[in-house]
PDB file of N, CA and C in Angstrom:
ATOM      1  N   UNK A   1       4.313   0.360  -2.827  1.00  0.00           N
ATOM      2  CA  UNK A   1       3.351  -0.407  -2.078  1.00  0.00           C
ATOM      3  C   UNK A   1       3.573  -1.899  -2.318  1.00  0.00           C
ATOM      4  N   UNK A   2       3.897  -2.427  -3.709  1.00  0.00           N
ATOM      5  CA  UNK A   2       4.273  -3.662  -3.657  1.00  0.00           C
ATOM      6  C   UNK A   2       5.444  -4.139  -3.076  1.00  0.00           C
ATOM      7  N   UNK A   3       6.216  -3.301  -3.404  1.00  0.00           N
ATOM      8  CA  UNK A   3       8.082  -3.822  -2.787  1.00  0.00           C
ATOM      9  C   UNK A   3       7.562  -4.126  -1.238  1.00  0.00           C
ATOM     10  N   UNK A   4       6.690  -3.135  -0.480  1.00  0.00           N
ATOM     11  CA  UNK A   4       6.365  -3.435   0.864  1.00  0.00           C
ATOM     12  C   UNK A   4       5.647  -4.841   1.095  1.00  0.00           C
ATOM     13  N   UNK A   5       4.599  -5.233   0.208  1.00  0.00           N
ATOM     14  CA  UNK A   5       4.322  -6.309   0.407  1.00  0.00           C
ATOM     15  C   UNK A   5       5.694  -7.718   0.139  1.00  0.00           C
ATOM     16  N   UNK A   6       5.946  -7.216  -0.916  1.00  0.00           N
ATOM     17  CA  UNK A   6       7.124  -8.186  -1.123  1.00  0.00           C
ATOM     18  C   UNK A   6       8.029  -8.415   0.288  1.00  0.00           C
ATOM     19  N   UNK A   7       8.570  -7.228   0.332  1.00  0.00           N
ATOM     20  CA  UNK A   7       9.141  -7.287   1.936  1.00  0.00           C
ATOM     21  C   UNK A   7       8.982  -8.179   2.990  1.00  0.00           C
ATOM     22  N   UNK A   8       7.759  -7.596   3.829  1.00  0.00           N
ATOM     23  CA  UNK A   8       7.120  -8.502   4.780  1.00  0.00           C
ATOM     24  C   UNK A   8       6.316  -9.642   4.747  1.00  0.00           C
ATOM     25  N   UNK A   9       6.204 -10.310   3.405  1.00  0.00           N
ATOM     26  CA  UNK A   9       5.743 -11.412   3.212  1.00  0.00           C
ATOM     27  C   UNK A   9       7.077 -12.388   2.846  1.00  0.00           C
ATOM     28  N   UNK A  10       7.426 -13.435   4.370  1.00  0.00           N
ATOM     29  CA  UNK A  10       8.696 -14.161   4.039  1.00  0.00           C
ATOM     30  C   UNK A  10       8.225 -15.723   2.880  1.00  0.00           C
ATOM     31  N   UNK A  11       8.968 -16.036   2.541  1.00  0.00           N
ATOM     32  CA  UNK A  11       8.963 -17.252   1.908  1.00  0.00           C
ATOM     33  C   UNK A  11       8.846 -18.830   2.939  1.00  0.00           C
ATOM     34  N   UNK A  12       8.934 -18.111   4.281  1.00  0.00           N
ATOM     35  CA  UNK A  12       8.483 -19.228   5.284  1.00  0.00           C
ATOM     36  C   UNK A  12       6.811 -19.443   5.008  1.00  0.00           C
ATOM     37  N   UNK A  13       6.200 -17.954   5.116  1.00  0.00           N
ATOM     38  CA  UNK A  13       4.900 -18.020   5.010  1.00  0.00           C
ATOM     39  C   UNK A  13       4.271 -18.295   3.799  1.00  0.00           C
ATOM     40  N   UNK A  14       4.611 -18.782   2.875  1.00  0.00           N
ATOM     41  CA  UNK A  14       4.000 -19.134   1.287  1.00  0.00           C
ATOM     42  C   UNK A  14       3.748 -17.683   1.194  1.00  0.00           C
ATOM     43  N   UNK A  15       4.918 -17.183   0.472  1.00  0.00           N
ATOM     44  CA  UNK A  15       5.026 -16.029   0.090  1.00  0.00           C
ATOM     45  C   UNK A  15       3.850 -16.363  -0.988  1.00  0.00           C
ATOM     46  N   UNK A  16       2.757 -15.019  -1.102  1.00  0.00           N
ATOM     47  CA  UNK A  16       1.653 -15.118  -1.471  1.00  0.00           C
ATOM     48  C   UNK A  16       1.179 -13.548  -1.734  1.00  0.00           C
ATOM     49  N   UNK A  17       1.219 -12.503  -3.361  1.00  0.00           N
ATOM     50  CA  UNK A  17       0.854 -11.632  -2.910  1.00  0.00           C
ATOM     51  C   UNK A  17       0.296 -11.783  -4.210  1.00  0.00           C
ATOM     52  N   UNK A  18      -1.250 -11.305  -4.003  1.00  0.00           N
ATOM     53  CA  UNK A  18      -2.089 -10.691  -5.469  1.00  0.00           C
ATOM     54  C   UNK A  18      -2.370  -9.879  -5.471  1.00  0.00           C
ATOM     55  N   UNK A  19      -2.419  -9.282  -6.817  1.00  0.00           N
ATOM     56  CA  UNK A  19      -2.371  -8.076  -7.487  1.00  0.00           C
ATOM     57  C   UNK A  19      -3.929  -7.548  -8.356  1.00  0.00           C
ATOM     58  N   UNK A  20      -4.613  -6.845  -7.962  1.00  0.00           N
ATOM     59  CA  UNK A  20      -6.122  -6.770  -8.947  1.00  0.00           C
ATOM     60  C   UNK A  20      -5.929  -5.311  -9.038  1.00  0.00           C
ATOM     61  N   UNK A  21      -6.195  -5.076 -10.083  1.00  0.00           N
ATOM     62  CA  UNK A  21      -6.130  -3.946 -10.698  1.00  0.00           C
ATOM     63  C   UNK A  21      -7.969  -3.963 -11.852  1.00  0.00           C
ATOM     64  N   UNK A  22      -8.701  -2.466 -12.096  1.00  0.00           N
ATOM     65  CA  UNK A  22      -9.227  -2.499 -12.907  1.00  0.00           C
ATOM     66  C   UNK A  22      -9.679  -1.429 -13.304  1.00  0.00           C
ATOM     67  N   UNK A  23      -9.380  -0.414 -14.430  1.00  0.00           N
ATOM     68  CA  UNK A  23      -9.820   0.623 -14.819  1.00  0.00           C
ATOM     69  C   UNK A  23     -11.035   0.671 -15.409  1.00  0.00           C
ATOM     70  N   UNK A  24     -11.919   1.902 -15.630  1.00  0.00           N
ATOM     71  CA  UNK A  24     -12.736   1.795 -16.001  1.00  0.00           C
ATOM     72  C   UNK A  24     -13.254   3.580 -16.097  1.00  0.00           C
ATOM     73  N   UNK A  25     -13.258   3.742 -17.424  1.00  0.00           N
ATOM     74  CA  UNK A  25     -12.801   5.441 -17.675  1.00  0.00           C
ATOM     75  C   UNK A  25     -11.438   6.180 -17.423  1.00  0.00           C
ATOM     76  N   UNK A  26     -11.933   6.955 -16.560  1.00  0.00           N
ATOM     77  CA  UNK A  26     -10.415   7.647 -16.054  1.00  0.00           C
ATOM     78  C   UNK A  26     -10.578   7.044 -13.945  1.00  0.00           C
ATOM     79  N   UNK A  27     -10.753   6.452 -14.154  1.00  0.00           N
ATOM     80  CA  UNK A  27     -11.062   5.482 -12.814  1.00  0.00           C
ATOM     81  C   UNK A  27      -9.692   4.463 -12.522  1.00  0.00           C
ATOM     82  N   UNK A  28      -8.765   4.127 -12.158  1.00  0.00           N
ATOM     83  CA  UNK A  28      -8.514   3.086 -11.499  1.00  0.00           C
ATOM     84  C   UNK A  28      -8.647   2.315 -10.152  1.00  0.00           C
ATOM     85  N   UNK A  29      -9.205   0.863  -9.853  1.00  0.00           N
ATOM     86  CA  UNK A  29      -9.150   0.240  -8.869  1.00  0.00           C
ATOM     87  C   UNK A  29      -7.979  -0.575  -8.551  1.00  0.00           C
ATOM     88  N   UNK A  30      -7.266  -0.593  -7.586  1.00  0.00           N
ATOM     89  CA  UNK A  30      -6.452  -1.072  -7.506  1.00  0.00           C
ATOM     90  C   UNK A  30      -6.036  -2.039  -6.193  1.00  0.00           C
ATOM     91  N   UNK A  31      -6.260  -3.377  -5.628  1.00  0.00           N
ATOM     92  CA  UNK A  31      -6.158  -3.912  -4.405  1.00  0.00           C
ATOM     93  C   UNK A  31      -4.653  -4.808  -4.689  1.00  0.00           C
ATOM     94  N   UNK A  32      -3.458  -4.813  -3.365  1.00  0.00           N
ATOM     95  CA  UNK A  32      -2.557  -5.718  -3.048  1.00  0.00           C
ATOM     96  C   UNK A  32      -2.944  -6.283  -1.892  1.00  0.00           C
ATOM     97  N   UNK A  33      -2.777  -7.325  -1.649  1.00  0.00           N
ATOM     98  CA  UNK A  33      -3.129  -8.271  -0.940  1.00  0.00           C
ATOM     99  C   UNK A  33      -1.820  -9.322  -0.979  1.00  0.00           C
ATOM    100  N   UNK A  34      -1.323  -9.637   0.593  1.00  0.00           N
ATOM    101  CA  UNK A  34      -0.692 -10.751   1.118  1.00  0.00           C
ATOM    102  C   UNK A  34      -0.205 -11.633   1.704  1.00  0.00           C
ATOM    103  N   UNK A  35       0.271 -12.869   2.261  1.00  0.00           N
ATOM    104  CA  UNK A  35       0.184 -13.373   3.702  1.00  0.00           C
ATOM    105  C   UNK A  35       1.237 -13.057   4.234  1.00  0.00           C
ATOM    106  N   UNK A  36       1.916 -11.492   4.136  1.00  0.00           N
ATOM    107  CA  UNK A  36       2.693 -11.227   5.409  1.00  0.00           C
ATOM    108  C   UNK A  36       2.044 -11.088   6.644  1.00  0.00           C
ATOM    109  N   UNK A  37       2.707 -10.380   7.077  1.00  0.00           N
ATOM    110  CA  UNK A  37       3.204 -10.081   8.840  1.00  0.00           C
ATOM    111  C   UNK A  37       1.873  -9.291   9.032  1.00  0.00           C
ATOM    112  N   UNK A  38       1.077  -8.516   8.516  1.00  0.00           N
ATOM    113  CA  UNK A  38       0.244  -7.555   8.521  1.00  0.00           C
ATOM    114  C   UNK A  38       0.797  -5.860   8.932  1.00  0.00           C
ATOM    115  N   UNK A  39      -0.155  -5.189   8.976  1.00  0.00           N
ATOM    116  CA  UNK A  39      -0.011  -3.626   9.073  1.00  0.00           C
ATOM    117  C   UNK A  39      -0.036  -3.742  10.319  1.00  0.00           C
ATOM    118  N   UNK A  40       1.145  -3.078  11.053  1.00  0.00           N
ATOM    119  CA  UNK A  40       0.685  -2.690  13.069  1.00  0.00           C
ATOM    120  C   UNK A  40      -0.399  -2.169  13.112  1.00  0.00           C
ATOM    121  N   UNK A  41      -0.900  -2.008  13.673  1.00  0.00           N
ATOM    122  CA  UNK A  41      -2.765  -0.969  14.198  1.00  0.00           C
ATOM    123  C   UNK A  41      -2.301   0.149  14.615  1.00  0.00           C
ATOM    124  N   UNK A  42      -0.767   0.322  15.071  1.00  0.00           N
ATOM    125  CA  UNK A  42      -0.721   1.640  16.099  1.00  0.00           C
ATOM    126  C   UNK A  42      -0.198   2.501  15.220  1.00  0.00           C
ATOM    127  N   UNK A  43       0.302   1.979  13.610  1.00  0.00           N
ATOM    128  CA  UNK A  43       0.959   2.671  12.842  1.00  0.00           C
ATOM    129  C   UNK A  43      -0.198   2.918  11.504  1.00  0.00           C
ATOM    130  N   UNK A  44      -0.980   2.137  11.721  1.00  0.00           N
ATOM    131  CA  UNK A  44      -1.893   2.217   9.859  1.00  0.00           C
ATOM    132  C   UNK A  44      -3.095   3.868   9.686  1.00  0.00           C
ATOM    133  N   UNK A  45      -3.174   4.235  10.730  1.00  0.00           N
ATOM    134  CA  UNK A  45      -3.999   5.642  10.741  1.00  0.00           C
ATOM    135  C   UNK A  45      -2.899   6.651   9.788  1.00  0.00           C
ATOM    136  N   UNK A  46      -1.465   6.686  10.253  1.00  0.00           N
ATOM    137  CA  UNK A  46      -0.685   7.339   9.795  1.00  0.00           C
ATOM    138  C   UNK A  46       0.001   6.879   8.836  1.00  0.00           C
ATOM    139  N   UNK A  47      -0.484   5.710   8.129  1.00  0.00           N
ATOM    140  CA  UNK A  47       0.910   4.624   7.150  1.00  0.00           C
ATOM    141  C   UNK A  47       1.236   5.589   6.167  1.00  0.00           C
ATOM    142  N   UNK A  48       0.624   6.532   5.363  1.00  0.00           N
ATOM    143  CA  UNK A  48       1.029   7.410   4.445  1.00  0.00           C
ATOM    144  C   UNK A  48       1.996   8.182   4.855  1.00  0.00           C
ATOM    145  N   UNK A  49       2.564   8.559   5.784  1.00  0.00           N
ATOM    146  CA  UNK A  49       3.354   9.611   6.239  1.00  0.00           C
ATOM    147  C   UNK A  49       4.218  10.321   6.038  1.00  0.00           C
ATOM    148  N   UNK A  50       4.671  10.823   6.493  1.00  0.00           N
ATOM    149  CA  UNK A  50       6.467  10.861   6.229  1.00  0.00           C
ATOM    150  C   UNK A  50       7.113  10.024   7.743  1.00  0.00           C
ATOM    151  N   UNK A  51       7.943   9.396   7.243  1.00  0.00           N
ATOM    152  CA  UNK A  51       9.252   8.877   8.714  1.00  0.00           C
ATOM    153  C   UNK A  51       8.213   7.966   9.728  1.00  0.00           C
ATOM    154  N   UNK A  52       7.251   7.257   9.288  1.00  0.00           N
ATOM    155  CA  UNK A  52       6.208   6.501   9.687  1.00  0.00           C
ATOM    156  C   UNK A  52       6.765   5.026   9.507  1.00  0.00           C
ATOM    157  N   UNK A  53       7.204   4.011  10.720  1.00  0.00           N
ATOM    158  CA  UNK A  53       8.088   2.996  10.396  1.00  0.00           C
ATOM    159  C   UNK A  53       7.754   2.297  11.665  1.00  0.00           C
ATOM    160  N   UNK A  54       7.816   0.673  11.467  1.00  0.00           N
ATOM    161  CA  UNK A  54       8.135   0.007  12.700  1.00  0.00           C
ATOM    162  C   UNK A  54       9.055  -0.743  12.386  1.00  0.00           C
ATOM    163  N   UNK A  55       9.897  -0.279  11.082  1.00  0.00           N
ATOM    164  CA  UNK A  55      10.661  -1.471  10.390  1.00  0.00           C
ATOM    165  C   UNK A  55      12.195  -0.843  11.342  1.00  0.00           C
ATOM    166  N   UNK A  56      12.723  -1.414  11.966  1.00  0.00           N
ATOM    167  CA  UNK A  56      14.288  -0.981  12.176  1.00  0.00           C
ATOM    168  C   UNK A  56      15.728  -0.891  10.990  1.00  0.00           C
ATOM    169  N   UNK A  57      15.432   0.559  11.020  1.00  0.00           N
ATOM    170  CA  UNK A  57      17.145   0.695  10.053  1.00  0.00           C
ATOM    171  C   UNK A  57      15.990   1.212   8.646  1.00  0.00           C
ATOM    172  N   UNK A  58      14.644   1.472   8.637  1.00  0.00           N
ATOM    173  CA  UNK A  58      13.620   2.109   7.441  1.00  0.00           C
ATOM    174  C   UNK A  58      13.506   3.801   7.758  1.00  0.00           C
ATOM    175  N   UNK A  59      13.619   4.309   7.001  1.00  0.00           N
ATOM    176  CA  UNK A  59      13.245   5.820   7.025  1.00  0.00           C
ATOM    177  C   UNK A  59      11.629   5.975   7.355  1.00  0.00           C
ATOM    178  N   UNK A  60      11.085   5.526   6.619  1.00  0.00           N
ATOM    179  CA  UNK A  60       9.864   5.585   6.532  1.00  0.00           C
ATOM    180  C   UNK A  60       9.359   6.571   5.902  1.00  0.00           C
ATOM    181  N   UNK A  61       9.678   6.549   4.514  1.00  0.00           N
ATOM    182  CA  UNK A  61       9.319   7.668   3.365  1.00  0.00           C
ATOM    183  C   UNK A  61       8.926   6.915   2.266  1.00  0.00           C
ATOM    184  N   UNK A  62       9.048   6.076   2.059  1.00  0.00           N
ATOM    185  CA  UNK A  62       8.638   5.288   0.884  1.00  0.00           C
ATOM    186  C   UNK A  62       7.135   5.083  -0.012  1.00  0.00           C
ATOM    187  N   UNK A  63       5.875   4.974   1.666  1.00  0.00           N
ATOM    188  CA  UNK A  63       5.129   4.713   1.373  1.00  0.00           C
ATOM    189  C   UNK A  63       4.166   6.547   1.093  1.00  0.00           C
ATOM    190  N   UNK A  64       5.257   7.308   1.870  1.00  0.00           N
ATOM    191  CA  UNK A  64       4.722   8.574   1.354  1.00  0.00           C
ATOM    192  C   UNK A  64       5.019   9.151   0.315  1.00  0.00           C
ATOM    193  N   UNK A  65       6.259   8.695  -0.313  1.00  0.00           N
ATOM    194  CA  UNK A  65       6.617   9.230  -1.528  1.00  0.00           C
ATOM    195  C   UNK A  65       5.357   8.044  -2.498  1.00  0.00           C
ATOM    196  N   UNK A  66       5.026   6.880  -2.464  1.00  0.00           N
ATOM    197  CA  UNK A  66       4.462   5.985  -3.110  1.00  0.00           C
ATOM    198  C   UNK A  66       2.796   7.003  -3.508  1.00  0.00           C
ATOM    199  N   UNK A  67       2.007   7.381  -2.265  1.00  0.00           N
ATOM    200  CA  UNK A  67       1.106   8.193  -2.120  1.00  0.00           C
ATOM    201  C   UNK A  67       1.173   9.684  -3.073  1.00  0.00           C
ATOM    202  N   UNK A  68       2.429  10.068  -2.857  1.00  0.00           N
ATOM    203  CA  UNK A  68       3.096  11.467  -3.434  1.00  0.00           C
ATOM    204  C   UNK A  68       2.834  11.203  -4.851  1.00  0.00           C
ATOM    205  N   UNK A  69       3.227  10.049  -5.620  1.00  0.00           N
ATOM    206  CA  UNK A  69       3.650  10.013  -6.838  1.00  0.00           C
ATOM    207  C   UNK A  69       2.218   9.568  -7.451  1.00  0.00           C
ATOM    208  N   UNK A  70       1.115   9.203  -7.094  1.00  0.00           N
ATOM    209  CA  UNK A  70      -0.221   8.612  -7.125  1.00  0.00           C
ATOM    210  C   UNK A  70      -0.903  10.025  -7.059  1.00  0.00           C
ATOM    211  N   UNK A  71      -0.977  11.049  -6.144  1.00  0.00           N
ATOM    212  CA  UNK A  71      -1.652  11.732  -6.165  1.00  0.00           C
ATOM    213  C   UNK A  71      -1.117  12.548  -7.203  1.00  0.00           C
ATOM    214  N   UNK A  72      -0.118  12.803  -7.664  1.00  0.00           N
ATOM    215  CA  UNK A  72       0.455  13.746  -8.751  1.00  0.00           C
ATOM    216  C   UNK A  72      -0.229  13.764 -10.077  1.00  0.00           C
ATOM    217  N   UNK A  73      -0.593  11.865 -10.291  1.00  0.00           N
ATOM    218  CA  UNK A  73      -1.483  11.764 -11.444  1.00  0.00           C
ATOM    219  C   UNK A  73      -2.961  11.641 -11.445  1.00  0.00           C
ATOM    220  N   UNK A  74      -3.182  12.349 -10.141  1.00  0.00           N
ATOM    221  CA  UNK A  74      -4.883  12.177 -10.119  1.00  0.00           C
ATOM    222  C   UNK A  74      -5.290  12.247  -8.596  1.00  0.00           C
ATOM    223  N   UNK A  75      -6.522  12.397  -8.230  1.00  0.00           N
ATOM    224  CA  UNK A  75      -6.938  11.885  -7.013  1.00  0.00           C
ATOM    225  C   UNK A  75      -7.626  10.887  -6.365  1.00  0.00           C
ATOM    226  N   UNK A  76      -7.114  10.651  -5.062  1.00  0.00           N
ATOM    227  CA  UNK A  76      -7.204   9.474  -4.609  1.00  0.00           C
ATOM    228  C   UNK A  76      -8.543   9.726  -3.701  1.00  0.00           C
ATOM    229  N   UNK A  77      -9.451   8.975  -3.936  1.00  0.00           N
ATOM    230  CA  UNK A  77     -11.153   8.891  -3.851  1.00  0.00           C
ATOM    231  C   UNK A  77     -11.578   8.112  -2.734  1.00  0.00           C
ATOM    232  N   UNK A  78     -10.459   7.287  -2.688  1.00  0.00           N
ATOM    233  CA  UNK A  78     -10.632   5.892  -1.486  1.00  0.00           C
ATOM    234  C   UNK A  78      -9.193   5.060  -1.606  1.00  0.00           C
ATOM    235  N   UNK A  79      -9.179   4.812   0.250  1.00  0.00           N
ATOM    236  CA  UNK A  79      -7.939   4.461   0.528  1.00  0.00           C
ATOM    237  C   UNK A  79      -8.481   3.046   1.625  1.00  0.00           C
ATOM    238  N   UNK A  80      -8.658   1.982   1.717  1.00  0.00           N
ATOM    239  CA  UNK A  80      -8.874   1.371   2.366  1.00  0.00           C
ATOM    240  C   UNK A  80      -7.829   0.437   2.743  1.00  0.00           C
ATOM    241  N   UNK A  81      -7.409  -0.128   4.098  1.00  0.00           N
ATOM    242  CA  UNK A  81      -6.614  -0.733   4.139  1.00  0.00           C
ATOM    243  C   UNK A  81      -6.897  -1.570   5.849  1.00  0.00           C
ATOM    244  N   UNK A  82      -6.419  -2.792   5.317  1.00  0.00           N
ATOM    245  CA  UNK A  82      -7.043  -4.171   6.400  1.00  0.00           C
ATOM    246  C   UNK A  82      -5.809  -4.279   6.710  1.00  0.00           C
ATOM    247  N   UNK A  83      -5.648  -5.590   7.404  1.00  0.00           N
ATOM    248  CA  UNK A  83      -4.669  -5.963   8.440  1.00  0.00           C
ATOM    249  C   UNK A  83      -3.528  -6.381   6.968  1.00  0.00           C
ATOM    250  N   UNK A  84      -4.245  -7.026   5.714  1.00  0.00           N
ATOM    251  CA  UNK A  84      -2.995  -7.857   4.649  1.00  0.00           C
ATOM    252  C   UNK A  84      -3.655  -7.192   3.411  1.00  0.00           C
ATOM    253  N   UNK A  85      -4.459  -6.282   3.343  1.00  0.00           N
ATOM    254  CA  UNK A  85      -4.850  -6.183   1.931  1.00  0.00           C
ATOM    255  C   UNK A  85      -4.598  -3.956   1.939  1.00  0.00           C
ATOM    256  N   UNK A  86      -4.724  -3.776   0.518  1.00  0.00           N
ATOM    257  CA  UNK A  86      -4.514  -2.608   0.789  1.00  0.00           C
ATOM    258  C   UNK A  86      -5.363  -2.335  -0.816  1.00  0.00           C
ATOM    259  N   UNK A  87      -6.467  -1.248  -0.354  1.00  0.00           N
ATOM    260  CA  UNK A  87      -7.337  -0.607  -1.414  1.00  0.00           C
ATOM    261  C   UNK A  87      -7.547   0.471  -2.044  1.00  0.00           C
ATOM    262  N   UNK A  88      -6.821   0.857  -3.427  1.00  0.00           N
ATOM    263  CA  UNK A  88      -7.057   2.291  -3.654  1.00  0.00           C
ATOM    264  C   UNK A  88      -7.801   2.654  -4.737  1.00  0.00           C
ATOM    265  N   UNK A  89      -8.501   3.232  -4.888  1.00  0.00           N
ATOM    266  CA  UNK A  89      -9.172   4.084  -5.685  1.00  0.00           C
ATOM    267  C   UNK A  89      -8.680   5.115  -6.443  1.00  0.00           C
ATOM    268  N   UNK A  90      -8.453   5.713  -7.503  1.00  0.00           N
ATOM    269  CA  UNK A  90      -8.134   6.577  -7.893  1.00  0.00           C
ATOM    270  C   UNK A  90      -8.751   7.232  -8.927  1.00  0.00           C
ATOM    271  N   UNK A  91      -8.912   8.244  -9.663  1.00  0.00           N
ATOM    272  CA  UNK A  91      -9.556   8.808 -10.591  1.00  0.00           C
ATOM    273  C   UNK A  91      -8.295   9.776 -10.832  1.00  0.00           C
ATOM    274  N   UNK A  92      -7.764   9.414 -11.855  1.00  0.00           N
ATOM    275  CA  UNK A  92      -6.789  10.190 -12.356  1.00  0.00           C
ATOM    276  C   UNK A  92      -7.060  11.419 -14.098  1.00  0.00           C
ATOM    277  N   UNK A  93      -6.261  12.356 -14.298  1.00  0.00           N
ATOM    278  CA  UNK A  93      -6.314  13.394 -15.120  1.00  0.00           C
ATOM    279  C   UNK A  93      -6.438  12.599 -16.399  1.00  0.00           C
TER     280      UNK A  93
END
């Protein structure tokens, strides 16, 4: 999820990405946020996917394997995600 922000946030645009993180029990909160390009609208219902891409020459597995490897250590409670920011919730084992 970060490499993606890294990605589409160019260094034309004051590459700009923060990171908040905050546990609390077996709880993690976790928001990325940055001034890329934003999420398409026609693609963010499905962004978890498999082969889910508007990037040319991207598989589009990354962000499902990213999801894959998150849910393995727990479950994911809340998934929120805006046009530049992206929100997860988790409560892990």
């Amino acid at each position: 999820m970060l490499g993606n922000a890294i990605k589409f946030t160019s260094k034309e645009a004051g590459r700009n990405i923060t990171i908040k993180a905050e546990k609390k029990n077996n709880e993690l909160n976790v928001c990325i946020k940055d001034t890329g390009s934003g999420i398409n609208p026609e693609i963010k219902p499905k962004l978890f996917s498999k082969f889910v891409t508007d990037s040319p020459g991207a598989t589009g597995i990354g962000l499902y394997i990213s999801k894959s490897i998150v849910e393995a250590h727990g479950e994911v409670y809340g998934l929120r995600i805006t046009e530049r920011e992206l929100h997860l919730r988790l409560v892990y084992h």
